[in-house]
Protein backbone atom coordinates (compact mmCIF):
# COMPACT_ATOMS: atom_id res chain seq x y z
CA UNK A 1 201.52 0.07 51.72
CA UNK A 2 202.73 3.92 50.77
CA UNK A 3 202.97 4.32 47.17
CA UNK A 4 206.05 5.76 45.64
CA UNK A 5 205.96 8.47 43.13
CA UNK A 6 207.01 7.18 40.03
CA UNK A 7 210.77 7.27 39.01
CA UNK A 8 212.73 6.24 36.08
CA UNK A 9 215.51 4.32 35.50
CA UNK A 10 217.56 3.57 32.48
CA UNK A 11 218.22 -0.29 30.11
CA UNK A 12 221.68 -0.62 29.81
CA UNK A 13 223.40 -2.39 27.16
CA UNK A 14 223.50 -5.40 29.20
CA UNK A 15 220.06 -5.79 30.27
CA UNK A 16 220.22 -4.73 33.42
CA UNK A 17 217.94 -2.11 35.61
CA UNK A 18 218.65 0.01 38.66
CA UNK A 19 215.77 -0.47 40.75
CA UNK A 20 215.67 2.58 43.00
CA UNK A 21 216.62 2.78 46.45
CA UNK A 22 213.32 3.64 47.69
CA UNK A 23 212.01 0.59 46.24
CA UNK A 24 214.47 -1.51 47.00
CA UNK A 25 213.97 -0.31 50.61
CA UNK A 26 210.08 -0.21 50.96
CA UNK A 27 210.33 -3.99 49.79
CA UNK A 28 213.21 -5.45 51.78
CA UNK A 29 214.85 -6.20 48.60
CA UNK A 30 218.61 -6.28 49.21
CA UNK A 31 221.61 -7.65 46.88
CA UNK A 32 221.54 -11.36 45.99
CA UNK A 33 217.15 -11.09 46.31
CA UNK A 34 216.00 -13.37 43.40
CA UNK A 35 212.81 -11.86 41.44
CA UNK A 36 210.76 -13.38 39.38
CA UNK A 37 209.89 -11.56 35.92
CA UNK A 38 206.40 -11.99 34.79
CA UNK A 39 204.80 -10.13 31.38
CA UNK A 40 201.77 -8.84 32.08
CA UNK A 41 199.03 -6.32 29.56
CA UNK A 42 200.35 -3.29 31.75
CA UNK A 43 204.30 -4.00 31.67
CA UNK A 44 206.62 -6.11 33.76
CA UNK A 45 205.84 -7.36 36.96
CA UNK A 46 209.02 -8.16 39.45
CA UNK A 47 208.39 -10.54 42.42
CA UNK A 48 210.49 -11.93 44.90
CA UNK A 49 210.83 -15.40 44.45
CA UNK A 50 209.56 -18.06 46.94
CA UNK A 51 212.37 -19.32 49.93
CA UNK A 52 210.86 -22.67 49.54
CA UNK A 53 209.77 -24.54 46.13
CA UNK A 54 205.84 -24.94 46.39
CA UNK A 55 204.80 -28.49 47.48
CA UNK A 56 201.82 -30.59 47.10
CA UNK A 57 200.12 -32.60 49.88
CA UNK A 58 201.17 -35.67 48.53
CA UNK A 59 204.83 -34.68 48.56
CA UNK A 60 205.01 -34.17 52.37
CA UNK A 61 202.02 -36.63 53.44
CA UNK A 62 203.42 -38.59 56.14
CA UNK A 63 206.75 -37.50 56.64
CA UNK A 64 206.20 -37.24 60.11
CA UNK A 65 205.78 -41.31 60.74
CA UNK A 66 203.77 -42.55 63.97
CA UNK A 67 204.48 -46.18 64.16
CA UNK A 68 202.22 -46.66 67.47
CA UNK A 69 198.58 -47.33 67.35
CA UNK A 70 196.00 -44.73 66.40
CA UNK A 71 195.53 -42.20 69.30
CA UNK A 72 192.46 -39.97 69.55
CA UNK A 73 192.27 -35.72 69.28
CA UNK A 74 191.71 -36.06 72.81
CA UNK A 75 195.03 -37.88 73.19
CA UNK A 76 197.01 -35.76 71.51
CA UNK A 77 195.14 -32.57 73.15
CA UNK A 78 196.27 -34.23 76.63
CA UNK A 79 199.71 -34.89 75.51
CA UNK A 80 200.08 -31.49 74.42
CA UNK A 81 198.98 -29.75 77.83
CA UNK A 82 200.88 -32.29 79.81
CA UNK A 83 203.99 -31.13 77.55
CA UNK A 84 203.12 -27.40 77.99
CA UNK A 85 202.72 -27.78 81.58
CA UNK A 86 206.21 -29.43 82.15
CA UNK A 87 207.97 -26.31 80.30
CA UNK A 88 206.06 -23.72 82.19
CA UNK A 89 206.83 -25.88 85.39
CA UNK A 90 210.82 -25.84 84.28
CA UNK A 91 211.13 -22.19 83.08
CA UNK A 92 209.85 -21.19 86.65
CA UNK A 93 213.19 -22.27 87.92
């Protein structure tokens, strides 16, 4: 990542800063972006928030049900080439 030479930017009275444009445009940051403000020993830290809330294992653990009987790697390998081989076969057409 190129560094930008450092530029200022003013407080005003309502709490708001101007981020400048090259930042803004070296990050991707355009209106609505939601940052996250973090304190840190060396200042203020400004990240773009996450699209999707983080998630543990448990909270997405089966949420893709099988309800047929256990089926081996080798199973699922064979289903998947099978499945490959049919769209190759189709988008030939």
């Amino acid at each position: 990542m190129t560094t930008v030479p450092k530029q200022t930017t003013v407080l005003s009275t309502k709490g708001q800063v101007i981020l400048p444009k090259a930042v803004r445009d070296q990050r991707g940051w355009k209106p609505g972006t939601k940052l996250t403000v973090e304190e840190t020993p060396e200042g203020v830290l400004l990240k773009p928030e996450p699209l999707f809330p983080p998630t543990t294992n448990e909270e997405v653990y089966g949420c893709l049900k099988w309800d047929g009987p256990p089926i081996s790697l080798e199973e699922m390998d064979a289903a998947i080439t099978e499945e490959v081989r049919e769209r190759d076969a189709r988008s030939r057409y």
